[in-house]
Protein backbone atom coordinates (compact mmCIF):
# COMPACT_ATOMS: atom_id res chain seq x y z
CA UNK A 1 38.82 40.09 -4.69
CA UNK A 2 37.09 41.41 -1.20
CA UNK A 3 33.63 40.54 -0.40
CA UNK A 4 31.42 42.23 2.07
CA UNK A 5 32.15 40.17 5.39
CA UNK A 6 27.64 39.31 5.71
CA UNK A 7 28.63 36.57 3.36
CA UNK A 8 30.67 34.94 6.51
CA UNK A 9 27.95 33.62 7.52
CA UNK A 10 26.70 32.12 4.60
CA UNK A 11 29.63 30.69 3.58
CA UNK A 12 28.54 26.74 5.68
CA UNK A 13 25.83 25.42 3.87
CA UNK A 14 25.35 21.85 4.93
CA UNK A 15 22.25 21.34 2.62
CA UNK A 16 25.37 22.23 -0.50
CA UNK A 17 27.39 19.62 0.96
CA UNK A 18 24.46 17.36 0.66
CA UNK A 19 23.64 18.10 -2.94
CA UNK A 20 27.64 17.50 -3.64
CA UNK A 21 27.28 14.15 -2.06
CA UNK A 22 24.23 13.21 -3.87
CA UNK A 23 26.08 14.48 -7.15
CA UNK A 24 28.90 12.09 -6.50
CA UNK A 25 26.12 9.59 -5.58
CA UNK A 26 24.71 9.38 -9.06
CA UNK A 27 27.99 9.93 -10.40
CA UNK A 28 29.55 6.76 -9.15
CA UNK A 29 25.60 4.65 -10.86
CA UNK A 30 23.58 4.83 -7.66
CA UNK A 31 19.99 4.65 -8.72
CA UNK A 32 19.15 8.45 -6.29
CA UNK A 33 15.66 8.47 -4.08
CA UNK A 34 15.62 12.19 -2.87
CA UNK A 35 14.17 12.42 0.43
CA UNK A 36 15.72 15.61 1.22
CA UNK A 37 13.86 18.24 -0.51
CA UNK A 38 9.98 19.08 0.65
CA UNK A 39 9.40 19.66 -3.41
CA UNK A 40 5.88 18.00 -3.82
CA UNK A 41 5.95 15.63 -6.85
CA UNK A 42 2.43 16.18 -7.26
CA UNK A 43 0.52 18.28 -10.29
CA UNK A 44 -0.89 21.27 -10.34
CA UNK A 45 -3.96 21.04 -10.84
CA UNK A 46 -5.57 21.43 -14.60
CA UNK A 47 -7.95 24.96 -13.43
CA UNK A 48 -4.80 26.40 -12.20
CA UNK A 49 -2.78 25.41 -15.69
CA UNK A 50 -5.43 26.48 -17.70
CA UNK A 51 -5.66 29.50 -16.20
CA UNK A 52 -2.27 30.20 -16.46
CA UNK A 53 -1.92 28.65 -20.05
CA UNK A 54 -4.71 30.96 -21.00
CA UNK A 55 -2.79 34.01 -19.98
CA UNK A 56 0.24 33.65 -22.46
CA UNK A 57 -2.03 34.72 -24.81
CA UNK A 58 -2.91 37.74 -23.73
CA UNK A 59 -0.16 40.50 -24.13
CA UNK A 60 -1.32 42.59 -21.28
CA UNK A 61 0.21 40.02 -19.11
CA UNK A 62 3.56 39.90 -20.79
CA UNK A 63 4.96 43.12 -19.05
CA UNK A 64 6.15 44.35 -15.81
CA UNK A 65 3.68 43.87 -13.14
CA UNK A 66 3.93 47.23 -10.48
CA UNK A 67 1.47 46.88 -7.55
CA UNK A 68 -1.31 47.78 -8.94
CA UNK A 69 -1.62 45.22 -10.77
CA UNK A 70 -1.36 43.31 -8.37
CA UNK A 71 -5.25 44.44 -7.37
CA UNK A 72 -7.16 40.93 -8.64
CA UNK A 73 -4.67 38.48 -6.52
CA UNK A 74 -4.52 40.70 -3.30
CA UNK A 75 -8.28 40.54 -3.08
CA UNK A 76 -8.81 37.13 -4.03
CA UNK A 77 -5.96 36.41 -0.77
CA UNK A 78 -7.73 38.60 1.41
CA UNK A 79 -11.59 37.29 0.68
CA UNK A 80 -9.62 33.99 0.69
CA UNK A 81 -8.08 34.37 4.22
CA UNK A 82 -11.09 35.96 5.72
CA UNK A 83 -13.23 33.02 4.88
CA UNK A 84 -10.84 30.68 6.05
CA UNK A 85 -9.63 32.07 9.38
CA UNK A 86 -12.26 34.61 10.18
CA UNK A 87 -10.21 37.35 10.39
CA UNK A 88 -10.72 40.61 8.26
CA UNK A 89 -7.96 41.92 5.78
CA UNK A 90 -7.98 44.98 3.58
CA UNK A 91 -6.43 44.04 0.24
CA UNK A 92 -4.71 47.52 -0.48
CA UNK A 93 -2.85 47.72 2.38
CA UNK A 94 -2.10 44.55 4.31
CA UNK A 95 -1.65 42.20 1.58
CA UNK A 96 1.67 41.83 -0.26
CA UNK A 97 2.29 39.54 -3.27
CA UNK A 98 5.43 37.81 -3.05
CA UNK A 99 7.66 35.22 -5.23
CA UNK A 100 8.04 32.58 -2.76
CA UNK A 101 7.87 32.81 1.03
CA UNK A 102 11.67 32.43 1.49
CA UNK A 103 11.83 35.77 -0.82
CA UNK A 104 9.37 37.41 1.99
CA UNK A 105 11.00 36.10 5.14
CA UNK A 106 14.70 36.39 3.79
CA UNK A 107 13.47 40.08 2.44
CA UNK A 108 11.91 41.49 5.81
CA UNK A 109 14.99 41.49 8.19
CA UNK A 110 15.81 44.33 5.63
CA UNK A 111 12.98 46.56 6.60
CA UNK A 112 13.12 45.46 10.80
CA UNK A 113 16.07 45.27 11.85
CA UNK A 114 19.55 47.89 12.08
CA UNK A 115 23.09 45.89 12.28
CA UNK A 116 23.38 44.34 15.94
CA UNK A 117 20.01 43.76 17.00
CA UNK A 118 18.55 40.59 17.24
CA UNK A 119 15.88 38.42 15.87
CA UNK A 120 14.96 35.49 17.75
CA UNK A 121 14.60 32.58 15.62
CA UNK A 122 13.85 28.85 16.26
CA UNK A 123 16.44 26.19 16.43
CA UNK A 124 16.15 24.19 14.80
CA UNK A 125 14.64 26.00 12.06
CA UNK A 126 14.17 27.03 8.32
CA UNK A 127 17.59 28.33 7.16
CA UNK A 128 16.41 31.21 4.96
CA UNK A 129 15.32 32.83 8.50
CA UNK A 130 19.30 32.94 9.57
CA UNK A 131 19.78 34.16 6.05
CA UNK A 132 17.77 37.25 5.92
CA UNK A 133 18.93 38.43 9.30
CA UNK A 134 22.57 37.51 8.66
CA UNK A 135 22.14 39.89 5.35
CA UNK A 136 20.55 42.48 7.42
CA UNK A 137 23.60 42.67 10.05
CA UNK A 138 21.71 41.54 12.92
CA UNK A 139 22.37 39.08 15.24
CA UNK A 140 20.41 35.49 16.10
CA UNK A 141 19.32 34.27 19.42
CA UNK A 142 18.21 30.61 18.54
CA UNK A 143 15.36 29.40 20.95
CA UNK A 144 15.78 25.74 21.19
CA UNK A 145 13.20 23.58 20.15
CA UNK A 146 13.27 20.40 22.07
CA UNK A 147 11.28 17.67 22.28
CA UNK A 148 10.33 17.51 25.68
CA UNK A 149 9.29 20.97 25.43
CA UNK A 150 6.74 20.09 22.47
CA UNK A 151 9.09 21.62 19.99
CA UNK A 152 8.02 24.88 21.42
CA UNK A 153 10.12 27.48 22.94
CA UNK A 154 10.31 28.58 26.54
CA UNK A 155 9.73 32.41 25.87
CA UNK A 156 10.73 32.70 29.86
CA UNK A 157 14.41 31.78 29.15
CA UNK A 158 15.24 34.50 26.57
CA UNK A 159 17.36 36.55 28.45
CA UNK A 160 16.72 39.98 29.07
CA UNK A 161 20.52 41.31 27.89
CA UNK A 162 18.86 39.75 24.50
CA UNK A 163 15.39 41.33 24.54
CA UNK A 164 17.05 45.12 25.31
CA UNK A 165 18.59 44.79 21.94
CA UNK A 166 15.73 42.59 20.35
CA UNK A 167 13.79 43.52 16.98
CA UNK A 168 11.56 40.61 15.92
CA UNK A 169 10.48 36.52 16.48
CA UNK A 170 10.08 34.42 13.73
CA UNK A 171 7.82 31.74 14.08
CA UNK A 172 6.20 28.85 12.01
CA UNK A 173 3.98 26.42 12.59
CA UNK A 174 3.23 23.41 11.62
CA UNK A 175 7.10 23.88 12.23
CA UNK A 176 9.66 22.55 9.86
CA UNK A 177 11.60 20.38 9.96
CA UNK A 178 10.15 19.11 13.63
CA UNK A 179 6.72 18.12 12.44
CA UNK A 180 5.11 20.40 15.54
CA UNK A 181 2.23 21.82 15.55
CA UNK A 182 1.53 24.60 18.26
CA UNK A 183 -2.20 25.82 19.38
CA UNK A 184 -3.58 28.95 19.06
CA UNK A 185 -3.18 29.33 22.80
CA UNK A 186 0.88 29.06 22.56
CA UNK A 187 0.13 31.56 19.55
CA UNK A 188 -1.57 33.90 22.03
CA UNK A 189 1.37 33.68 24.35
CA UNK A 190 3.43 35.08 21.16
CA UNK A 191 1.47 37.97 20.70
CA UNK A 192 1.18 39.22 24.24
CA UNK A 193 5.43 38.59 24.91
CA UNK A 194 5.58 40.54 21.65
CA UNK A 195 3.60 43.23 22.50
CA UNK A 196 5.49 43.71 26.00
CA UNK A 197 8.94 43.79 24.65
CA UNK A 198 8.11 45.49 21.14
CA UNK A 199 8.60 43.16 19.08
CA UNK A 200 7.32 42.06 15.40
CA UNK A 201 5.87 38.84 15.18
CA UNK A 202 6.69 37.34 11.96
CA UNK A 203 4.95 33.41 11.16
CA UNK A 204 5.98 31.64 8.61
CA UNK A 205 3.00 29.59 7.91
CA UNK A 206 3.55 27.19 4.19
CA UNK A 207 2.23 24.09 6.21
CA UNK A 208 -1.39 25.87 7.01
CA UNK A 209 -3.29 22.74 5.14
CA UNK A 210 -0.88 19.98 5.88
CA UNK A 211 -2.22 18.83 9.64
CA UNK A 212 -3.38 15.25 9.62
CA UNK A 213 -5.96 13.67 12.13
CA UNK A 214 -4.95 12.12 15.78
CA UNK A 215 -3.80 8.36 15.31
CA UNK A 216 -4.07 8.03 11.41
CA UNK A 217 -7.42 6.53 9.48
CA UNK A 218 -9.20 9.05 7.19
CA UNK A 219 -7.98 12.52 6.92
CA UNK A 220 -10.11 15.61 8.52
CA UNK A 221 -10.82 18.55 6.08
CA UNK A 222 -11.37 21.08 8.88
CA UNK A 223 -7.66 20.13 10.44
CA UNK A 224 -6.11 23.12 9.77
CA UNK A 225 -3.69 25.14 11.74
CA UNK A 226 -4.36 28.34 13.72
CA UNK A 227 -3.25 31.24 12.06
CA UNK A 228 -1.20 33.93 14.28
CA UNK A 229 -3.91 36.45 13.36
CA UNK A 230 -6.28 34.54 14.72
CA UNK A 231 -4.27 35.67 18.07
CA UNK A 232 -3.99 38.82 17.28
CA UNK A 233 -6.83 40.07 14.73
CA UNK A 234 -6.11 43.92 15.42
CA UNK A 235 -2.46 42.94 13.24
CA UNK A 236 -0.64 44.71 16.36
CA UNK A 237 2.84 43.01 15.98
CA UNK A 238 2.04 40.48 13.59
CA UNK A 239 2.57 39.67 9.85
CA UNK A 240 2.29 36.01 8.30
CA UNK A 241 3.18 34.42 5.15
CA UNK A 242 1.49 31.79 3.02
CA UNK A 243 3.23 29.72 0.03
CA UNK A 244 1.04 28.11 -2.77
CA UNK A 245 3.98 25.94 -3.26
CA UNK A 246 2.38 23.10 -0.19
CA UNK A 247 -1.24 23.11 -0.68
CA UNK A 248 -1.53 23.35 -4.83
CA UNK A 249 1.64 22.24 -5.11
CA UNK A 250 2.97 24.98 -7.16
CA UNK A 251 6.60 24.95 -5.74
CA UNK A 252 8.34 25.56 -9.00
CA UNK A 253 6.04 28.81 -10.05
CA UNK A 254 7.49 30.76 -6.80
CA UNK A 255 4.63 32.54 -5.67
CA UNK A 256 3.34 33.34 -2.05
CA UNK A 257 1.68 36.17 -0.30
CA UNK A 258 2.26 38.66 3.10
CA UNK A 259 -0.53 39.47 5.42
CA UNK A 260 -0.88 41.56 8.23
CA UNK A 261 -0.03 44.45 10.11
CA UNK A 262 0.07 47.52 7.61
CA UNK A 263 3.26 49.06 8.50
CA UNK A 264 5.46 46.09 7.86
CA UNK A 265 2.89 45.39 4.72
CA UNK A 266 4.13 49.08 3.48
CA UNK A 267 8.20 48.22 4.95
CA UNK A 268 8.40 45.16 3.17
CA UNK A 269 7.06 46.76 0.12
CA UNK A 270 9.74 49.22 -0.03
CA UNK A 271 12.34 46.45 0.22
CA UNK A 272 10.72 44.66 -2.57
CA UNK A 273 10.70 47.56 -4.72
CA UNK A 274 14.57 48.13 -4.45
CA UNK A 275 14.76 44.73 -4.95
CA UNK A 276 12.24 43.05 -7.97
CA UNK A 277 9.20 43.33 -9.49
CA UNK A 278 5.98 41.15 -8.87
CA UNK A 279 5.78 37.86 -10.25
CA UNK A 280 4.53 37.40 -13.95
CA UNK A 281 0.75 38.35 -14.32
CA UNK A 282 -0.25 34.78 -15.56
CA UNK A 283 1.05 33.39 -12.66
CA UNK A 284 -0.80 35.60 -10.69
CA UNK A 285 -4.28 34.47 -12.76
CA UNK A 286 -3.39 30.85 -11.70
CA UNK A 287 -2.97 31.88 -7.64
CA UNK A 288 -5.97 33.29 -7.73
CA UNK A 289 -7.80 30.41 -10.15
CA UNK A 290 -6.39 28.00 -6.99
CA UNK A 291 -7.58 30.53 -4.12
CA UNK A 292 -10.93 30.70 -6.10
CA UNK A 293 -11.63 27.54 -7.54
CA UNK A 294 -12.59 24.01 -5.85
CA UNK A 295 -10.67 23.65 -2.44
CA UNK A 296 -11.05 19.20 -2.59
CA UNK A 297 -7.72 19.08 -4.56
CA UNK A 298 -6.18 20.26 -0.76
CA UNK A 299 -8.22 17.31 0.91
CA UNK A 300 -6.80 14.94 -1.63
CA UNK A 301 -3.33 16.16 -1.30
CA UNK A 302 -3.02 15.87 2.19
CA UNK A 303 -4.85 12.29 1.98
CA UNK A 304 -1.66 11.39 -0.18
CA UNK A 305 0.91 12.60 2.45
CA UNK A 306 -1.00 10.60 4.95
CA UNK A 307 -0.94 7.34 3.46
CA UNK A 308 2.61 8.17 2.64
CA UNK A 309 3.54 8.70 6.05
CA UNK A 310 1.52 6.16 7.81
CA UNK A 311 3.42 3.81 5.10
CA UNK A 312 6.73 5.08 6.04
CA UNK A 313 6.20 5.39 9.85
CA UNK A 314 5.40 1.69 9.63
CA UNK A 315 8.22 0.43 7.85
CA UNK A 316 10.61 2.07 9.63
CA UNK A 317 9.58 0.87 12.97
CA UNK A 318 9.58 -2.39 11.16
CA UNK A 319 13.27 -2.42 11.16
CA UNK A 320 13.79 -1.64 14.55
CA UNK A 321 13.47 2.66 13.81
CA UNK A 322 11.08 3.94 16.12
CA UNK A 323 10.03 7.17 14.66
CA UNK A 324 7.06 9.40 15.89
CA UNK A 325 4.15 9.89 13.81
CA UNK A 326 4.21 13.19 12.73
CA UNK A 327 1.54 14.88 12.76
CA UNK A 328 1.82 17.83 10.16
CA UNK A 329 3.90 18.89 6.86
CA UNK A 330 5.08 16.34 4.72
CA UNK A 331 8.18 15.46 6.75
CA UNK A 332 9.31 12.43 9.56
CA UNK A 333 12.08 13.98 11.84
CA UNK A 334 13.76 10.88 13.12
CA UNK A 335 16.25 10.52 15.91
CA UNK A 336 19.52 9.14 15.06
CA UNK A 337 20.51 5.83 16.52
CA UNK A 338 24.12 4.92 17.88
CA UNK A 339 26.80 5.60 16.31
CA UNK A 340 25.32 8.44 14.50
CA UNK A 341 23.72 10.79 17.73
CA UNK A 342 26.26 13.50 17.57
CA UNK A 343 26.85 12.93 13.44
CA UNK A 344 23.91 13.75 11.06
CA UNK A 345 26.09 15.00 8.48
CA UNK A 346 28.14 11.65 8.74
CA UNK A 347 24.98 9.71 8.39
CA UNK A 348 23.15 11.54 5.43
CA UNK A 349 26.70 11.58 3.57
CA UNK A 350 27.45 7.67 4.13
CA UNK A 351 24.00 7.04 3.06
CA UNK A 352 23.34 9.00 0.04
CA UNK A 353 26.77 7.05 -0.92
CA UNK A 354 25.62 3.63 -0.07
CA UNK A 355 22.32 3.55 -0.80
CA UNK A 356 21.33 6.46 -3.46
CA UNK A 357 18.79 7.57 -0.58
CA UNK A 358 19.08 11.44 0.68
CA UNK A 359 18.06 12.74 3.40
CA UNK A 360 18.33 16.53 5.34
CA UNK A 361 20.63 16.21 8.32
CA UNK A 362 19.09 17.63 10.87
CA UNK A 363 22.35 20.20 11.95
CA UNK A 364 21.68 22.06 9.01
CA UNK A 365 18.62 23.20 10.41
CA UNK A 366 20.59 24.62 13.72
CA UNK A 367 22.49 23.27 16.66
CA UNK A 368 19.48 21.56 18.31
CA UNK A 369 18.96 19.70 14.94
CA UNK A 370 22.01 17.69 15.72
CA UNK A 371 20.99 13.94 16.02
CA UNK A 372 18.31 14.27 14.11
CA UNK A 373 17.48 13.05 10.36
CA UNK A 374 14.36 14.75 7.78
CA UNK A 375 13.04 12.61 5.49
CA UNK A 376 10.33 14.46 3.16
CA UNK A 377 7.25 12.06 2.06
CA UNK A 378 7.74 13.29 -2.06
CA UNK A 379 7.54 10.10 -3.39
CA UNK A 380 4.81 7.00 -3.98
CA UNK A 381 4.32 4.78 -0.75
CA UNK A 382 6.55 1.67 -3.12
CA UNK A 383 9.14 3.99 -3.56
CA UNK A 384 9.11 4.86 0.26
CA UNK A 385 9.23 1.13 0.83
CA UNK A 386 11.98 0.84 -1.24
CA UNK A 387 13.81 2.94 0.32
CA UNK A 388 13.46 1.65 3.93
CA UNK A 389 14.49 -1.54 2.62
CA UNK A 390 17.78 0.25 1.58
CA UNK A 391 17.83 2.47 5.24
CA UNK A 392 17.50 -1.30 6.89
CA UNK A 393 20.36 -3.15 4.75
CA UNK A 394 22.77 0.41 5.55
CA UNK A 395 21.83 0.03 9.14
CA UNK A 396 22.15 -3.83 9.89
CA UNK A 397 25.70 -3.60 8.07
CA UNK A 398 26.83 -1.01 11.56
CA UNK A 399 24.43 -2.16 14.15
């Protein structure tokens, strides 16, 4: 049997290597602690369930929902974005419902981009970004992401072979898997380089609430991230997507929203439409309960991740790990110690093995990963503890 050859590319998938390792993991009685996945084990919250509950029994939401009716949750994300970031949005045409952010981001690469141009995408970096664009035909120039560079890339070194054939940027801040966050001046930057090489400016933004307050203590409830349209409020280049999996921790229910510039509102529309229909109508009640309802179950969510991380951060220095403190998402990228540097895969795969714990090697994010480890926060701070304990007995038996 022949396959079209944009599968090539999707063929390596280190994060299915890791979830065959921590198969064999549990297979062989290891007791698992999965700190590879950012999949919040936090609940919903009861308004949203309710809402949602409260919509099985109505039959108008049982069938297909078209655009239209769409209406209620596009204006409920546009009153909700303009109050939050100050920046006006017409709900009819630059809002798009969407079943998951990955769906949007994977999805517009479609509607941008013929085969051989490029998108320039972050390395390291979310892998559904590589996906879409490796599905469209196009070709990736990975901006490195380094740490002495703020885990921000050095627009100045794209070369200009690249740009001639260039389409689109993708973006996303507070960045995973680094932990960066980047201010709405290095946002401004992005627009402007954009505009002057035609460009779309695509920001992948799921971490919006997740941005915790310099050195620790008490959380801040205004810390949140700039938005990219707060750089560029006319929506010249720009289009920006927002998950409710993070904030009201509605991972499993797959539901997310575009805004932005109109024309790639209406282009990623017509992809969609070839592609699926909107997400089920009770779902949508519940987005727009969340968007709608009491905003403290965000504060209290991040609060969590903090002590979580402040926990973690501490025991891993503890044993000798010195790991930054990150300052956003729900993440710790950690540095790989000797022998490991040049071997993430190596590491994750001997430890998930070992110890039952699993973590994202930081490869599988892109080349600049390499020698790094991600460790998501999705568990209680005893659990955590536990499983430094089990990091520190893996380590001392090599170091």
């Amino acid at each position: 049997m022949q396959f079209s050859e944009r599968l090539e590319p999707l063929r390596s998938n280190v994060f299915a290597d890791m979830d065959r390792a921590k198969a064999q993991a549990l297979a062989a009685g290891r007791d698992l602690i999965d700190l590879s996945l950012g999949s919040s084990d936090l609940p919903v919250a009861d308004h949203i369930i309710d809402r949602i509950r409260d919509s099985l029994d109505d039959p108008k939401t049982h069938g297909y929902a078209l655009f239209h009716s769409t209406q209620a949750f596009r204006e409920a994300a546009a009153h909700w974005y303009t109050q939050k970031y100050g920046v006006g949005v017409d709900p009819e045409t630059e809002v798009l419902q969407l079943i998951g952010c990955q769906e949007g981001t994977a999805h517009l690469p479609l509607a941008i981009l013929d085969p051989g141009d490029f998108a320039l995408l972050q390395d390291p970096g979310y892998p559904s970004h590589a996906g879409g664009v490796y599905l469209a035909g196009g070709q990736i120039y990975a901006m490195p992401m380094l740490a002495e560079n703020q885990f921000l890339p050095k627009f100045e070194e794209i070369p200009e072979t690249v740009l001639a054939q260039a389409k689109m940027m993708v973006l996303s801040y507070p960045h995973n898997p680094t932990t960066a966050i980047a201010p709405l001046s290095f946002f401004r930057e992005a627009v402007a380089f954009c505009q002057k090489h035609g460009l779309v400016l695509v920001h992948d933004f799921p971490y919006a609430d997740f941005v915790f307050p310099e050195g620790g203590g008490e959380s801040n409830t205004d810390a949140i991230a700039p938005s990219v349209l707060q750089a560029d409020p006319e929506k010249t280049v720009s289009i920006e997507f927002f998950t409710f999996s993070k904030s009201y921790n509605m991972g499993g229910f797959r539901i997310a929203f575009a805004v932005g510039n109109a024309e790639l509102i209406l282009a990623l529309r017509q992809v969609k439409a070839a592609i699926d229909f909107n997400q089920y109508r009770g779902i949508l009640n519940g987005a727009i309960a969340a968007l709608t309802g009491p905003q403290q179950l965000i504060a209290d969510t991040v609060d969590t991740f903090r002590e979580r991380r402040d926990v973690f951060v501490r025991a891993l220095r503890a044993i000798g790990w010195d790991v930054p403190t990150p300052m956003a998402t729900l993440y710790v990228w950690a540095k790989l110690p000797e022998p490991w540097s040049r071997d993430s895969v190596g590491f994750c795969t001997q430890l998930v093995q070992e110890t039952g714990v699993a973590a994202s090697p930081g490869v599988g994010f892109g080349k600049s990963g390499e020698g790094y480890i991600r460790l998501a926060l999705v568990h209680p701070p005893e659990v955590l503890q536990t499983a430094v304990d089990r990091i520190a007995e893996f380590l001392g038996n090599r170091v």
